[in-house]
N, C-alpha and C. Protein backbone atom coordinates (compact mmCIF):
# COMPACT_ATOMS: atom_id res chain seq x y z
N UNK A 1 -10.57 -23.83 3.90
CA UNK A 1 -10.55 -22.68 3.01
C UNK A 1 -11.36 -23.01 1.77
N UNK A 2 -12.45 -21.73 1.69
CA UNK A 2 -12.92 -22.31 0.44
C UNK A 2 -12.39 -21.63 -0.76
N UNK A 3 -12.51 -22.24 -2.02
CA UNK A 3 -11.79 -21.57 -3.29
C UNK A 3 -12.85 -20.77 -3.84
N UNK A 4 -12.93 -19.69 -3.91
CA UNK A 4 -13.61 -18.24 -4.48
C UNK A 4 -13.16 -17.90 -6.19
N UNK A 5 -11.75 -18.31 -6.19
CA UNK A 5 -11.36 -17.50 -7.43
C UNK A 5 -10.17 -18.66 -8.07
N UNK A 6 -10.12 -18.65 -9.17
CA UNK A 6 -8.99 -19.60 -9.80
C UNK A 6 -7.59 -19.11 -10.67
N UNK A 7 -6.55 -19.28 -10.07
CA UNK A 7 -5.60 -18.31 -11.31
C UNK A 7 -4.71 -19.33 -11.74
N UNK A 8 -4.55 -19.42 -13.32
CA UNK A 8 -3.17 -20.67 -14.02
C UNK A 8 -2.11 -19.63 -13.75
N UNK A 9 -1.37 -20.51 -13.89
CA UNK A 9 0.09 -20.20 -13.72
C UNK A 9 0.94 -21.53 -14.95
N UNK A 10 1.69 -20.83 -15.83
CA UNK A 10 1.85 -21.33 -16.58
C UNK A 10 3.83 -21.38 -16.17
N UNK A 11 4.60 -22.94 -16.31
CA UNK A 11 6.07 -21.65 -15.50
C UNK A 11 6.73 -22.85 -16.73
N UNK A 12 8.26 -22.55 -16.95
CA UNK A 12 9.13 -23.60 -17.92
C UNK A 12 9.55 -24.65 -17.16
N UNK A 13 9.81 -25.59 -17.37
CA UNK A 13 10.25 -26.94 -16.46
C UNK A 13 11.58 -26.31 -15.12
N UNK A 14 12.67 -25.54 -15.79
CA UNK A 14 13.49 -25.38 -14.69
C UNK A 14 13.07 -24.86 -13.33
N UNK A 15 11.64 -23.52 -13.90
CA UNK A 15 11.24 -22.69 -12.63
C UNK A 15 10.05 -23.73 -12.18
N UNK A 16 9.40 -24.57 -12.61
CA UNK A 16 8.51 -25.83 -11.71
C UNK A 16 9.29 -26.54 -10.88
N UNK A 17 10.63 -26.97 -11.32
CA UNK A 17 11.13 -27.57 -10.77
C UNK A 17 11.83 -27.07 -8.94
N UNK A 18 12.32 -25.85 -9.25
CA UNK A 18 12.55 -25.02 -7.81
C UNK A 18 11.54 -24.63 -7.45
N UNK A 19 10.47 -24.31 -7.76
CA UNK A 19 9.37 -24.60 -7.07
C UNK A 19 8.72 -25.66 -6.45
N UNK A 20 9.28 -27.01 -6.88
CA UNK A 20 8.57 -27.87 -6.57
C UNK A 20 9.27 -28.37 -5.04
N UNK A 21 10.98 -28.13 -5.45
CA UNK A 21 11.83 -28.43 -4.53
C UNK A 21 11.65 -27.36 -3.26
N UNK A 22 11.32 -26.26 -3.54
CA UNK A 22 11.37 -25.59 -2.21
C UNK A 22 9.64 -25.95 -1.74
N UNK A 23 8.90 -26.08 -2.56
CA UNK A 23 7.45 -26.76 -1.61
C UNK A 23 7.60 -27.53 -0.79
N UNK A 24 8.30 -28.60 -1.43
CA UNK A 24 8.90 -29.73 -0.93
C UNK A 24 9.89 -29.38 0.81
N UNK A 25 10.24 -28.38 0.67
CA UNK A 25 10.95 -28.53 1.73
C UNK A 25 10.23 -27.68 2.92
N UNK A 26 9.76 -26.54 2.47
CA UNK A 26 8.16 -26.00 3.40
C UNK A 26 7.57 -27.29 3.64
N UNK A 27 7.66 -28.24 3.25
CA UNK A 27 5.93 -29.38 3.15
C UNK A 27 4.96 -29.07 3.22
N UNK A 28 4.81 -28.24 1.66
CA UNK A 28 3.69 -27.60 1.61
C UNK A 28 3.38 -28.42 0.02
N UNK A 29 1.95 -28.25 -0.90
CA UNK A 29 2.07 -28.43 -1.97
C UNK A 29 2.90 -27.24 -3.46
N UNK A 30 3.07 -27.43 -4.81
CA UNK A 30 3.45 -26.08 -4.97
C UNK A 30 2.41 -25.35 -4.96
N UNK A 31 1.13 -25.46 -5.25
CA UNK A 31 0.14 -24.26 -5.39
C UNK A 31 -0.06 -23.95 -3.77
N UNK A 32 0.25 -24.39 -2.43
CA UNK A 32 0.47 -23.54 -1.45
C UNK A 32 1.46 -22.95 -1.34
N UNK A 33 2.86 -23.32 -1.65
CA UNK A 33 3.75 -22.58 -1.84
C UNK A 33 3.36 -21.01 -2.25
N UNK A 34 2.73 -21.76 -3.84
CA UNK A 34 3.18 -20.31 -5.13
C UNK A 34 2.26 -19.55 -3.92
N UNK A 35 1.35 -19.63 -3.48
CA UNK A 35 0.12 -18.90 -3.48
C UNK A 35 0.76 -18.29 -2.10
N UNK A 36 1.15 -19.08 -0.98
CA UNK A 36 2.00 -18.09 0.07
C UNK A 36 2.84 -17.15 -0.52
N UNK A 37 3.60 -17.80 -1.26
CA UNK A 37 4.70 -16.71 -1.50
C UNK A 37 4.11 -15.59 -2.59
N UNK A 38 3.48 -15.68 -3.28
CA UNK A 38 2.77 -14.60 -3.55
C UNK A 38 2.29 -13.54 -2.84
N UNK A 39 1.21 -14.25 -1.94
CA UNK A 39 0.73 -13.42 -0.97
C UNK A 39 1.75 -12.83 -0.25
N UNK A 40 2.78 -13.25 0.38
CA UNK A 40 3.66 -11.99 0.88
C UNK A 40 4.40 -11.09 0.14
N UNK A 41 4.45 -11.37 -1.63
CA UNK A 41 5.36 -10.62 -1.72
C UNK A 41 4.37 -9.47 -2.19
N UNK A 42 3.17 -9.62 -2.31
CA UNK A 42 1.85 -8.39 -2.73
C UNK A 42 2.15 -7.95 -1.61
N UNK A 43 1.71 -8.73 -0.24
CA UNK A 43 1.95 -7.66 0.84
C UNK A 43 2.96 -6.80 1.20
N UNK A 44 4.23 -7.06 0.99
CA UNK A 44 5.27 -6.30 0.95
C UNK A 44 5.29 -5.14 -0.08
N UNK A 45 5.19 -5.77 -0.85
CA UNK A 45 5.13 -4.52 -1.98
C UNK A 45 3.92 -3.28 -1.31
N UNK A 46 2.57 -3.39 -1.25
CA UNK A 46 1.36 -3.08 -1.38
C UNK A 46 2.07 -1.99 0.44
N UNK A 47 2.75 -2.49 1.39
CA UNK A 47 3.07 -1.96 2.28
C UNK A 47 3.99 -0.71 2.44
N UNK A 48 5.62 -1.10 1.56
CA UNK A 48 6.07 -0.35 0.71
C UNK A 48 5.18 1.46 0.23
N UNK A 49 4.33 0.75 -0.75
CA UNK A 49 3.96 1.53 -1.60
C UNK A 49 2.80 2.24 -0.80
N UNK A 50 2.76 2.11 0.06
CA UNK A 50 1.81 2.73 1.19
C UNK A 50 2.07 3.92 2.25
N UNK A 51 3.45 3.91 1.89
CA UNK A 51 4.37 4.50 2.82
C UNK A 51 5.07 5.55 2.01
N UNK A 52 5.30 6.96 3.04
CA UNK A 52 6.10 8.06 2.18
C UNK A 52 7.23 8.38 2.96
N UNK A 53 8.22 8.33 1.90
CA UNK A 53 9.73 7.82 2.49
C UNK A 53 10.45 9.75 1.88
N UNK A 54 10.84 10.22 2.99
CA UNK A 54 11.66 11.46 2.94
C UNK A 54 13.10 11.80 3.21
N UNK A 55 13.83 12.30 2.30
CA UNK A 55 14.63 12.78 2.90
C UNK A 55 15.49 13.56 4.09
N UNK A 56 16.07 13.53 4.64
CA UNK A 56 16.20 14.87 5.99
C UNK A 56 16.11 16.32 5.66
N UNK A 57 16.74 16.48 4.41
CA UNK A 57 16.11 17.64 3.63
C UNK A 57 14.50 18.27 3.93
N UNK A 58 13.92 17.01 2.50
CA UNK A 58 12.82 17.05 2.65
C UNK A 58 11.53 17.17 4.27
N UNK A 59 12.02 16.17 5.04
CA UNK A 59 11.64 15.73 6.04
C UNK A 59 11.75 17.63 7.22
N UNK A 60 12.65 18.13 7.32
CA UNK A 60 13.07 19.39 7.62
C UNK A 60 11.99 20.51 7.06
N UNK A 61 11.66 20.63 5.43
CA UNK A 61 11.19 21.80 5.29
C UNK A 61 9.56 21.02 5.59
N UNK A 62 9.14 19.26 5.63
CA UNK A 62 7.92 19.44 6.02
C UNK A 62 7.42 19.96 7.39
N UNK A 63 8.90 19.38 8.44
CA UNK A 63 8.29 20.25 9.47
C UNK A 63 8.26 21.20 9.66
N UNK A 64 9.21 22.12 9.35
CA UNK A 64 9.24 23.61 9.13
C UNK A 64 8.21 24.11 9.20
N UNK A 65 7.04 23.56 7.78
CA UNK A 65 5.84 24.13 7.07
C UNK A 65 4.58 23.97 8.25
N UNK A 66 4.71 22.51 9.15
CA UNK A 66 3.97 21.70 10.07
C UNK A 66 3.99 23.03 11.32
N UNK A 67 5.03 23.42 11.17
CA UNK A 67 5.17 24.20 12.49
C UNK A 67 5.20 25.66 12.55
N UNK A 68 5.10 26.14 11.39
CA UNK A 68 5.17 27.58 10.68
C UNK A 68 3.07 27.68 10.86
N UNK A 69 3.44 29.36 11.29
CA UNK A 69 2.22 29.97 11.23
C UNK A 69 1.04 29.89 9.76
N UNK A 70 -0.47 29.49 9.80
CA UNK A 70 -0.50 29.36 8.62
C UNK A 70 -1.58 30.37 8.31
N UNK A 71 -1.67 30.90 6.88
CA UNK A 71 -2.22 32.19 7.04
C UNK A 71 -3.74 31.31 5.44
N UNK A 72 -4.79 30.95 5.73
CA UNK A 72 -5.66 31.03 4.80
C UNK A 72 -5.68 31.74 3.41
N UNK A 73 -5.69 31.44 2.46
CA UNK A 73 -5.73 32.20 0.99
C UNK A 73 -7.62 32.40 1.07
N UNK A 74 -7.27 33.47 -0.06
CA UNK A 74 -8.74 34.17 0.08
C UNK A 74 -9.70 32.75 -0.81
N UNK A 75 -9.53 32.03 -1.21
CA UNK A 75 -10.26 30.85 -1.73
C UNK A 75 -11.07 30.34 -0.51
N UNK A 76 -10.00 29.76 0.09
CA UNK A 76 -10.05 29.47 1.49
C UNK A 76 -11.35 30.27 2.83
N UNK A 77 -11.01 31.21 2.55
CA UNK A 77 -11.48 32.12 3.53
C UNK A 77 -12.87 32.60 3.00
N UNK A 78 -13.17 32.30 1.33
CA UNK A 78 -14.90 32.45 1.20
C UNK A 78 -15.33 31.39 1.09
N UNK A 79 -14.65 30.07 1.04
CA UNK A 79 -15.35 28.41 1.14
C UNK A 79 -15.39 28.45 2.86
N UNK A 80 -15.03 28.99 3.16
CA UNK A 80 -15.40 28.83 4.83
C UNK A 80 -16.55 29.31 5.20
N UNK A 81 -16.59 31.20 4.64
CA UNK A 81 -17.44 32.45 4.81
C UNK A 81 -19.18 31.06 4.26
N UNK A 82 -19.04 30.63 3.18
CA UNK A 82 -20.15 30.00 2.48
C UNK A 82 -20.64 28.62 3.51
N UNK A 83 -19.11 28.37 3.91
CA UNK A 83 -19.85 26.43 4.54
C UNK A 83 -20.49 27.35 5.81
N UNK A 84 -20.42 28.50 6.31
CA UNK A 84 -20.99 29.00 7.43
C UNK A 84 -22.44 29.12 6.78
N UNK A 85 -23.07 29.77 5.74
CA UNK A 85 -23.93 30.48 5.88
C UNK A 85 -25.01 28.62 5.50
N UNK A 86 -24.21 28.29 4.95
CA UNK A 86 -25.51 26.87 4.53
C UNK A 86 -25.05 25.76 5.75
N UNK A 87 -24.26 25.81 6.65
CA UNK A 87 -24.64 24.61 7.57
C UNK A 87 -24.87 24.93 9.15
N UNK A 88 -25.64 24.76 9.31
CA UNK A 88 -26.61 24.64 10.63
C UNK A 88 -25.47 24.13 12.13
N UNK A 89 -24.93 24.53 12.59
CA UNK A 89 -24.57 23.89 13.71
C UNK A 89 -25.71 23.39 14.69
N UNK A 90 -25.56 22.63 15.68
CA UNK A 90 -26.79 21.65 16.20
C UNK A 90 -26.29 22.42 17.54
């Protein structure tokens, strides 16, 4: 692995120390540690936050809407009338 980018990490003796002890027990160093456990907890988060979480409520009136007839607003219906007259079908 090559190193691209560098980040300090500055921590108080108690939190080096459980860090050092759980590296220690991964047998890993701590900057593989910190840097795994980092990396999963971005990924978790970043996965999380990627995702749209509904109620049954909610979840109900989206399908409702999903499955309900849908009728174009007149906005709609002259951005269409226009993408007709300027694009060329092949």
């Amino acid at each position: 692995m090559s190193v691209a980018a560098r980040f300090d990490l500055k921590m108080d003796p108690d939190e080096k120390a459980i860090v050092a002890k759980a590296a220690a027990l991964m047998g890993t160093t701590m900057a593989g540690f910190v840097r795994a456990a980092a990396k999963e907890k971005a990924q978790t988060l970043l996965e999380r936050e990627s995702r749209l979480t509904l109620s049954e409520r909610e979840f109900a009136a989206f399908t409702r809407a999903l499955d309900s007839a849908f009728a174009p607003n007149q906005a709609l219906k002259e951005a269409l009338t226009q993408s007709r007259r300027k694009v060329r079908r092949a």
